[in-house]
N, C-alpha and C. Protein backbone atom coordinates (compact mmCIF):
# COMPACT_ATOMS: atom_id res chain seq x y z
N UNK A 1 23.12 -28.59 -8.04
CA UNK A 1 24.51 -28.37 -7.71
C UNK A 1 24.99 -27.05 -8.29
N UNK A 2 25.14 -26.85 -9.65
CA UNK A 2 25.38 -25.33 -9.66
C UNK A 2 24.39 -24.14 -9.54
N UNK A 3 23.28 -24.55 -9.05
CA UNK A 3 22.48 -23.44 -7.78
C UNK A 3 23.09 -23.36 -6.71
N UNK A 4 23.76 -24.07 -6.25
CA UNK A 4 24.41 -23.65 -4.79
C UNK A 4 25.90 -23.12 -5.32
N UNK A 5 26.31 -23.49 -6.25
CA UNK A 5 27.72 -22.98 -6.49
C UNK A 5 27.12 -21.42 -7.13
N UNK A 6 26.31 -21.23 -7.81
CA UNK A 6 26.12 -19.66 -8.55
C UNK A 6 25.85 -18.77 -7.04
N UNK A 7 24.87 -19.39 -6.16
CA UNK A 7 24.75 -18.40 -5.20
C UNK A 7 25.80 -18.18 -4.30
N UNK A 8 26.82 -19.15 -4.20
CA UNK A 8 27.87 -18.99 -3.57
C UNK A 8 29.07 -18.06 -3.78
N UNK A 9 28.65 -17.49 -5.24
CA UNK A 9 29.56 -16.84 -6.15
C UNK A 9 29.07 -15.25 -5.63
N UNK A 10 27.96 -15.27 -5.19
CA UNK A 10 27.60 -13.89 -5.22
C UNK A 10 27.53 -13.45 -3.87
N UNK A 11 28.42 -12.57 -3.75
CA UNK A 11 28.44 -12.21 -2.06
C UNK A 11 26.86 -11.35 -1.18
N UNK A 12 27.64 -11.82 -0.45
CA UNK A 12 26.48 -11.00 0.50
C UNK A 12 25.83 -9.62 0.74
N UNK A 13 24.67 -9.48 0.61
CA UNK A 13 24.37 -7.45 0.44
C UNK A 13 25.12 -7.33 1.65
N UNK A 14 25.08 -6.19 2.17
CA UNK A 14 25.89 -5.49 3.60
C UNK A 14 24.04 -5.34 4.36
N UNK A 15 24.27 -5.25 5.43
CA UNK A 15 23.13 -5.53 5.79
C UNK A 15 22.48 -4.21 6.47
N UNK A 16 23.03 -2.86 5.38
CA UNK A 16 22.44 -1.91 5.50
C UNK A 16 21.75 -1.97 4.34
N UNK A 17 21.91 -2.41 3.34
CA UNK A 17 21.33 -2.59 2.04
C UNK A 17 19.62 -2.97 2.16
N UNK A 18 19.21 -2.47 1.25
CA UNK A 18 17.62 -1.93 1.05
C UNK A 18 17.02 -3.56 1.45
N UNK A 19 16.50 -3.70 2.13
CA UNK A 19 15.72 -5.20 2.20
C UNK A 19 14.55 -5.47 1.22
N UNK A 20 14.46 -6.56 0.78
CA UNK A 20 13.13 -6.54 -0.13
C UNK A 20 13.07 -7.95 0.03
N UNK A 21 11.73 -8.31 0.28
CA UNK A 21 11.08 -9.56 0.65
C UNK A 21 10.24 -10.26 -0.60
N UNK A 22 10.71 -11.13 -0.91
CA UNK A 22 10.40 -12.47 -2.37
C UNK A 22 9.71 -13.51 -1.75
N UNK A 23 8.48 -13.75 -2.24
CA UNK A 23 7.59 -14.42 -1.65
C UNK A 23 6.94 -14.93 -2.91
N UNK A 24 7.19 -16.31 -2.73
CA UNK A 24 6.84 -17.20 -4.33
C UNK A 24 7.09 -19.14 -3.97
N UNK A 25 5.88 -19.62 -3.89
CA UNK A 25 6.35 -20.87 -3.36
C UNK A 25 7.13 -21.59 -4.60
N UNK A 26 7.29 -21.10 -5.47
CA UNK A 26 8.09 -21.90 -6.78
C UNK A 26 9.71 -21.62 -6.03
N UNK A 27 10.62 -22.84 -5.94
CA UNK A 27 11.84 -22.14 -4.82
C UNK A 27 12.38 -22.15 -6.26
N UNK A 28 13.25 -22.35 -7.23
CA UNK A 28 13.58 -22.09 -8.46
C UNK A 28 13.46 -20.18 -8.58
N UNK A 29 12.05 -19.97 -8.78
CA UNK A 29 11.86 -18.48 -9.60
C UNK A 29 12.23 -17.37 -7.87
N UNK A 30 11.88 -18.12 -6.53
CA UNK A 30 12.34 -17.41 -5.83
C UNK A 30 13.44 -16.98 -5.66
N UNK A 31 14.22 -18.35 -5.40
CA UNK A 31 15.88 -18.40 -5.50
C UNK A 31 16.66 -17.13 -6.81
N UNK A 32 15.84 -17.66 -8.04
CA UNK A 32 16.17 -16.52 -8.82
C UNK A 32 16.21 -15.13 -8.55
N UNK A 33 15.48 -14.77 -8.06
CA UNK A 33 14.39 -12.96 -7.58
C UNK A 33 16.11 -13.15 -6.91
N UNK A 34 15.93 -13.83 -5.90
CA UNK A 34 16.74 -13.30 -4.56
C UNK A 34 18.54 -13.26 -5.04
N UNK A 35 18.97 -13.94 -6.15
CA UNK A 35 20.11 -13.92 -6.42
C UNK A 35 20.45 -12.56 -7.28
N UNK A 36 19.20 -12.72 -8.56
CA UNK A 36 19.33 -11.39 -9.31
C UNK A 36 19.48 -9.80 -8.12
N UNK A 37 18.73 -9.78 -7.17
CA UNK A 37 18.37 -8.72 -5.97
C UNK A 37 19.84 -8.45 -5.53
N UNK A 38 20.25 -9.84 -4.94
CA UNK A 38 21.38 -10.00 -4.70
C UNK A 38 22.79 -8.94 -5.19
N UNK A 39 22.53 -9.13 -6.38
CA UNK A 39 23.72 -8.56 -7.25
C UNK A 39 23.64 -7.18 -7.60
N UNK A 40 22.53 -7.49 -7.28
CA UNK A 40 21.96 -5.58 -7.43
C UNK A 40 21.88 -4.82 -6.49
N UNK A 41 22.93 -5.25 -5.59
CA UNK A 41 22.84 -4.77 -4.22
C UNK A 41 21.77 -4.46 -2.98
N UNK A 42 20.55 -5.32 -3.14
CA UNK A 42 19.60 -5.32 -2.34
C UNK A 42 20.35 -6.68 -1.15
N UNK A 43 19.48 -6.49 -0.29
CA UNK A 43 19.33 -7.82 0.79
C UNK A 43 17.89 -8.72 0.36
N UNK A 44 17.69 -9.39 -0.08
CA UNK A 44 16.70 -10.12 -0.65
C UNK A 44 16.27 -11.12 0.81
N UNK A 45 15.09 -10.77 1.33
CA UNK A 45 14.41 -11.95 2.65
C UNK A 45 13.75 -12.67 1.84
N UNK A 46 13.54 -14.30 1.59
CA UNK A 46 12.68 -15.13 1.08
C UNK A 46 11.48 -15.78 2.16
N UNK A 47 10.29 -16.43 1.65
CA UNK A 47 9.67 -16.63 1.66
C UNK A 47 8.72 -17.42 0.77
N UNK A 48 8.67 -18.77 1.00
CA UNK A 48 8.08 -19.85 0.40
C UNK A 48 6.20 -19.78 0.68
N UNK A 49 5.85 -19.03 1.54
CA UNK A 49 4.52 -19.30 1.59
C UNK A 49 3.87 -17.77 2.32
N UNK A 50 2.73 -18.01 2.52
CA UNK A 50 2.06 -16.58 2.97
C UNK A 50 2.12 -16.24 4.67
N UNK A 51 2.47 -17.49 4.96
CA UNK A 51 2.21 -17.38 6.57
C UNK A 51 3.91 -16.66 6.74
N UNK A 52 4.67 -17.55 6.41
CA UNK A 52 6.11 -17.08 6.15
C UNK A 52 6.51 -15.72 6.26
N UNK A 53 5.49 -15.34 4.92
CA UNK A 53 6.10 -13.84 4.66
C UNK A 53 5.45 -12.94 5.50
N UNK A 54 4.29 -13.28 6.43
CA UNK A 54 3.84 -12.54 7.60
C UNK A 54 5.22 -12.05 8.81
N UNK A 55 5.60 -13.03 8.71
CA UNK A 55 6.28 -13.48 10.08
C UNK A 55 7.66 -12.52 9.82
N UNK A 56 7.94 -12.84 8.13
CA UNK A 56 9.46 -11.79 7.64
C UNK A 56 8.96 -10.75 7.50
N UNK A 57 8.21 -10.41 7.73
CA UNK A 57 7.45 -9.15 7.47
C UNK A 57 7.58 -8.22 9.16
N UNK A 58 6.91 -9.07 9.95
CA UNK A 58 6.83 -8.71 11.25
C UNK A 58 8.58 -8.44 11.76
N UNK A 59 9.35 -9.35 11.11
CA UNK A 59 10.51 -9.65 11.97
C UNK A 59 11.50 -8.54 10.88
N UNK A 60 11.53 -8.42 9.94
CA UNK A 60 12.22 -7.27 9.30
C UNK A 60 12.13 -6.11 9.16
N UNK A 61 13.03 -5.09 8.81
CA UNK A 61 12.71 -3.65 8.04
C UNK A 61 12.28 -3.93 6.96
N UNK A 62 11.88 -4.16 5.96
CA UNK A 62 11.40 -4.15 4.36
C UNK A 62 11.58 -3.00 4.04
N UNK A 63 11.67 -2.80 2.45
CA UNK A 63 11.76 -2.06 2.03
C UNK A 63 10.93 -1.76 0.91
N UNK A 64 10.55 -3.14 0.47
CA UNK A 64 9.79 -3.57 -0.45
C UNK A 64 9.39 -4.93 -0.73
N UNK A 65 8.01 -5.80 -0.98
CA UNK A 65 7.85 -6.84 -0.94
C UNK A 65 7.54 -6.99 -2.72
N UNK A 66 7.85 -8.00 -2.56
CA UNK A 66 7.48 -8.98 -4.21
C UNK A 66 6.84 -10.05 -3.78
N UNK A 67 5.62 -9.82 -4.17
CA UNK A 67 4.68 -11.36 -3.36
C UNK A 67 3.67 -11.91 -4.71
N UNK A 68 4.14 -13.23 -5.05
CA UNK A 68 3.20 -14.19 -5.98
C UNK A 68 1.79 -14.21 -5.54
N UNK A 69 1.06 -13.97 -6.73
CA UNK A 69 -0.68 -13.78 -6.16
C UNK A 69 -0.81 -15.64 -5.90
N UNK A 70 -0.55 -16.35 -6.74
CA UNK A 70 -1.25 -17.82 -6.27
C UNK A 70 -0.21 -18.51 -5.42
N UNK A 71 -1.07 -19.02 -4.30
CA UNK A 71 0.26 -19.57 -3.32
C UNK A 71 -0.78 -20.42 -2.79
N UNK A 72 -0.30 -22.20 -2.59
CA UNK A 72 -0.99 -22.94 -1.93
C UNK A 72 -1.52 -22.36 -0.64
N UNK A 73 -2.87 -22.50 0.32
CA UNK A 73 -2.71 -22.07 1.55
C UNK A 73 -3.05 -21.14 1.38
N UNK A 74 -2.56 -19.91 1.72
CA UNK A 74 -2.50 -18.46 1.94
C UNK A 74 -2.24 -17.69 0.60
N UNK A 75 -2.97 -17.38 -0.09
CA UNK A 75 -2.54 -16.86 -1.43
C UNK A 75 -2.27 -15.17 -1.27
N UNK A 76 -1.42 -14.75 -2.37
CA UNK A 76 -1.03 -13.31 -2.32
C UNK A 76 -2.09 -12.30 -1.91
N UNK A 77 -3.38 -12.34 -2.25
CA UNK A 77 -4.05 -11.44 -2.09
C UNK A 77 -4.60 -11.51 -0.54
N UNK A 78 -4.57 -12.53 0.19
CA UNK A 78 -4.80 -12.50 1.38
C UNK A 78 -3.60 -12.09 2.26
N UNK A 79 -2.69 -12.40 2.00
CA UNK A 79 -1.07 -11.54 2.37
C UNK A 79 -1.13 -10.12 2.54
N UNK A 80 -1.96 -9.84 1.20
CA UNK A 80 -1.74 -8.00 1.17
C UNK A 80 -2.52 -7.61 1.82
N UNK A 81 -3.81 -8.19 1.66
CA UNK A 81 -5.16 -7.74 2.65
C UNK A 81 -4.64 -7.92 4.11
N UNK A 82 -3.98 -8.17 4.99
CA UNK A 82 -3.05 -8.79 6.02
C UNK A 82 -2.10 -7.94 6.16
N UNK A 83 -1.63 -7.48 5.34
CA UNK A 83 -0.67 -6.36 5.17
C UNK A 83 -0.67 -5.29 5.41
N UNK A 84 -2.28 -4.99 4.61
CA UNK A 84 -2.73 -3.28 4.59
C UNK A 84 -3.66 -3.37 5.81
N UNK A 85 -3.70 -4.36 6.64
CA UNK A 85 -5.19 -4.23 7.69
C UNK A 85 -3.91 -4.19 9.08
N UNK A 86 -2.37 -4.16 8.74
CA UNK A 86 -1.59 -3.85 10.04
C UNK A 86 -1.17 -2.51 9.60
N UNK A 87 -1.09 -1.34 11.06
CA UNK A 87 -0.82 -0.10 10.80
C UNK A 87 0.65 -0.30 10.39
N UNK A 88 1.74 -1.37 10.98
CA UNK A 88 3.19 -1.30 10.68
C UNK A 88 3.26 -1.64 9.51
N UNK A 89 2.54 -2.25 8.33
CA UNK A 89 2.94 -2.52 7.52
C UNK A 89 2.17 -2.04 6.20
N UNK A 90 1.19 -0.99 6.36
CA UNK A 90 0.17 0.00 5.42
C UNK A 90 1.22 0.61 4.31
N UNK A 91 1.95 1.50 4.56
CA UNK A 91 3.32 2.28 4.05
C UNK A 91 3.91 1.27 2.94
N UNK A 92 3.64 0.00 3.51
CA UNK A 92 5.26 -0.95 2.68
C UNK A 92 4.78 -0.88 1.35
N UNK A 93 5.65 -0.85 0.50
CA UNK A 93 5.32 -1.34 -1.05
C UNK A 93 5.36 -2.56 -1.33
N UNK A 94 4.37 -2.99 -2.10
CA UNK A 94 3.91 -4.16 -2.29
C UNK A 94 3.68 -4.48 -3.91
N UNK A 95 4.19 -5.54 -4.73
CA UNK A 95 4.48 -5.54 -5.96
C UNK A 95 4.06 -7.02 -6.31
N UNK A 96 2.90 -7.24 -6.74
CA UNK A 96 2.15 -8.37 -6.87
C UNK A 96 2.94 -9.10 -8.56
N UNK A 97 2.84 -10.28 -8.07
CA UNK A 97 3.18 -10.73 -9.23
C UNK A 97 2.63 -12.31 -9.67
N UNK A 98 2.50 -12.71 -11.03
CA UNK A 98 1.74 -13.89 -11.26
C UNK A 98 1.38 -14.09 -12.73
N UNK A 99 1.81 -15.37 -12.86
CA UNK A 99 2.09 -16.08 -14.33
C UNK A 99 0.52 -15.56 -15.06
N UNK A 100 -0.13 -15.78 -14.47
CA UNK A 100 -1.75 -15.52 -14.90
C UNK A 100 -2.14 -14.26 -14.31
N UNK A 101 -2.13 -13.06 -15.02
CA UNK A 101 -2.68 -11.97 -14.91
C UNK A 101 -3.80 -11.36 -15.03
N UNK A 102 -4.70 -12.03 -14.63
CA UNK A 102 -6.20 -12.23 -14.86
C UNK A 102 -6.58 -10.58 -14.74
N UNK A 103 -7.58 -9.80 -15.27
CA UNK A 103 -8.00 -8.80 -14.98
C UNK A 103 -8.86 -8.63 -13.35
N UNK A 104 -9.60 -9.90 -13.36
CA UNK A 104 -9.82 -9.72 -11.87
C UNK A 104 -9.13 -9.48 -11.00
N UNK A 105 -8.15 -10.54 -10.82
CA UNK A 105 -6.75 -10.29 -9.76
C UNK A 105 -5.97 -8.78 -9.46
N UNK A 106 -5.84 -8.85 -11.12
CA UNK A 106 -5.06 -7.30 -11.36
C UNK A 106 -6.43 -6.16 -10.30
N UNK A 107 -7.55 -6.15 -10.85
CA UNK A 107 -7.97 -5.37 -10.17
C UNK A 107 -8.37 -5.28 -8.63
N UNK A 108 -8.08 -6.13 -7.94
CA UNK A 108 -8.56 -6.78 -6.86
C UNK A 108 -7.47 -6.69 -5.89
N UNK A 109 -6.05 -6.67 -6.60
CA UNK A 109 -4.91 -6.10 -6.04
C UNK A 109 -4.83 -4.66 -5.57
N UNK A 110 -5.03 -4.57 -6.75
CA UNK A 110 -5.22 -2.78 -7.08
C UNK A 110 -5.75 -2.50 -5.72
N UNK A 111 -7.20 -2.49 -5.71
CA UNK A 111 -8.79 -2.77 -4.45
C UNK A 111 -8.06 -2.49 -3.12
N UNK A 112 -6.86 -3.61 -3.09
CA UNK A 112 -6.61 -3.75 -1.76
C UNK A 112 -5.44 -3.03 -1.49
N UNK A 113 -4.46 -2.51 -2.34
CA UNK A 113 -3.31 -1.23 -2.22
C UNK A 113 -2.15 -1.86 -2.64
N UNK A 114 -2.27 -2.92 -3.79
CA UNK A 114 -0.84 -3.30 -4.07
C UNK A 114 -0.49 -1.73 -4.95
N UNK A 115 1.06 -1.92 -4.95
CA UNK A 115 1.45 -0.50 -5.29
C UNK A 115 1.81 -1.41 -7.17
N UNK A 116 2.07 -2.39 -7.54
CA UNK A 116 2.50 -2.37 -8.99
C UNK A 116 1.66 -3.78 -9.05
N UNK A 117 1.63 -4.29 -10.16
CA UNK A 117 1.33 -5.58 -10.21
C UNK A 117 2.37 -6.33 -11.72
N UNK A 118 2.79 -7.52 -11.61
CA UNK A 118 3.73 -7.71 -12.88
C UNK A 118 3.04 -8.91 -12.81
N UNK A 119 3.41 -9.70 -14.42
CA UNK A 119 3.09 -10.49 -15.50
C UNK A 119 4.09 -11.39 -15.57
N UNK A 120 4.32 -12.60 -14.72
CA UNK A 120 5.58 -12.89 -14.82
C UNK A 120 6.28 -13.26 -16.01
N UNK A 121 5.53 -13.80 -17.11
CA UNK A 121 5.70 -13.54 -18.39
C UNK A 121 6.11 -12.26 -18.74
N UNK A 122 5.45 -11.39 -18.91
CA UNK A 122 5.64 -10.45 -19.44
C UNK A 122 6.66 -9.10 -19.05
N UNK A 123 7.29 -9.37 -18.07
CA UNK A 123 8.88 -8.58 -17.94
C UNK A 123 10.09 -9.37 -17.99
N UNK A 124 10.90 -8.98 -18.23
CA UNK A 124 12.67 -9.35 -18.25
C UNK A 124 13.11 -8.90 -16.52
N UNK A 125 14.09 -9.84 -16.45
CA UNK A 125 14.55 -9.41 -14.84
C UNK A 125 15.20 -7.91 -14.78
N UNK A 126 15.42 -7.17 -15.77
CA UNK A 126 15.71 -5.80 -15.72
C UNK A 126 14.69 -4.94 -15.84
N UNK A 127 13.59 -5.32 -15.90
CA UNK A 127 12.14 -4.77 -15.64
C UNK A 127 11.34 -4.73 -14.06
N UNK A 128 12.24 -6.00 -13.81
CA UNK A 128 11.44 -6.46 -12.30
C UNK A 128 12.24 -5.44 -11.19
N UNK A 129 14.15 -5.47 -11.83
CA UNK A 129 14.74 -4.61 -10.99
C UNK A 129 14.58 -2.69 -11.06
N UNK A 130 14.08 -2.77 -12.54
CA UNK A 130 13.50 -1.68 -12.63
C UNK A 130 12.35 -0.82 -11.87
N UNK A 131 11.49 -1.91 -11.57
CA UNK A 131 9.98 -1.88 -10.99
C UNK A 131 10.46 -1.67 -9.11
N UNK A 132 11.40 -2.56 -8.57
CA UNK A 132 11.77 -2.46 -7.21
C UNK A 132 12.22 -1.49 -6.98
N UNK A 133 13.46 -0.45 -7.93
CA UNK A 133 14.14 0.58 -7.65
C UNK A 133 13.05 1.75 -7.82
N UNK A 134 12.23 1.56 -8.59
CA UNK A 134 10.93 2.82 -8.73
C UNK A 134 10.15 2.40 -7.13
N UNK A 135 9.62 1.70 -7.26
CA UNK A 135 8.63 1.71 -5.37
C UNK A 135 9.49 1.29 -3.87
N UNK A 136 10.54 1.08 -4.32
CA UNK A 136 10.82 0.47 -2.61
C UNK A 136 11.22 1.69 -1.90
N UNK A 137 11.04 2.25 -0.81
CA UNK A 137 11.25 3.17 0.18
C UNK A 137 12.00 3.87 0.15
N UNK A 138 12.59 5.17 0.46
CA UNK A 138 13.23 5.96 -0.22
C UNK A 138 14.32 5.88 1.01
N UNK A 139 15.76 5.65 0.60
CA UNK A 139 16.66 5.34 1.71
C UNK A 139 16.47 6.49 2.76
């Protein structure tokens, strides 16, 4: 109940505002991304799963994606590999993220052209908005 009243509090980006796509089947830490984005004057597109964020991907401008490496189904790294193997979507910035930062993953992201990778532990949400305003597309 006051998840729907906090997001209700926060108005709407204008829908020239930078798009950036949150892709995290946890709806809690998504909902979060997309409210904090929110206020920070982005347009935040969500996405609960990998097939999902294909489809918001196909169907939006992006500006920048935030995509969770472990995802039932379709996990992040097959998203990006999916990502970077379409010519429309090579360019996009892509900002991997995941509670478990394994060195494999990290490098395996890397491999495939994620542009940042984060620790979801290990930043503050003024780190994450920090990290979006450094890679997302230059208006």
């Amino acid at each position: 109940m006051t998840t729907h009243a906090a997001a209700a509090a926060v108005p709407a980006a204008p829908a020239h505002a930078p798009a950036v796509l949150v892709v995290d089947d946890v709806d809690d830490a998504r909902d979060l991304m997309a409210r904090l984005l929110r206020r920070a004057g982005y347009r935040p597109v969500t996405a609960g799963d990998g097939a999902a964020a294909l489809a918001a991907a196909d169907a939006d401008d992006l500006d920048l994606v935030l995509l969770d490496l472990t995802m039932p189904g379709m996990d992040g790294l097959e998203v990006l590999r999916r990502l970077r193997a379409d010519p429309r979507h090579r360019g996009l910035p892509v900002v991997m993220f995941s509670a478990a930062g394994d060195s494999w993953s990290v490098a395996e992201a890397r491999r495939l052209g994620a542009t940042d990778f984060l620790t979801k532990g290990g930043v503050g949400l003024d780190d994450l908005l920090a990290c979006v305003a450094r890679h997302r597309r230059a208006a």
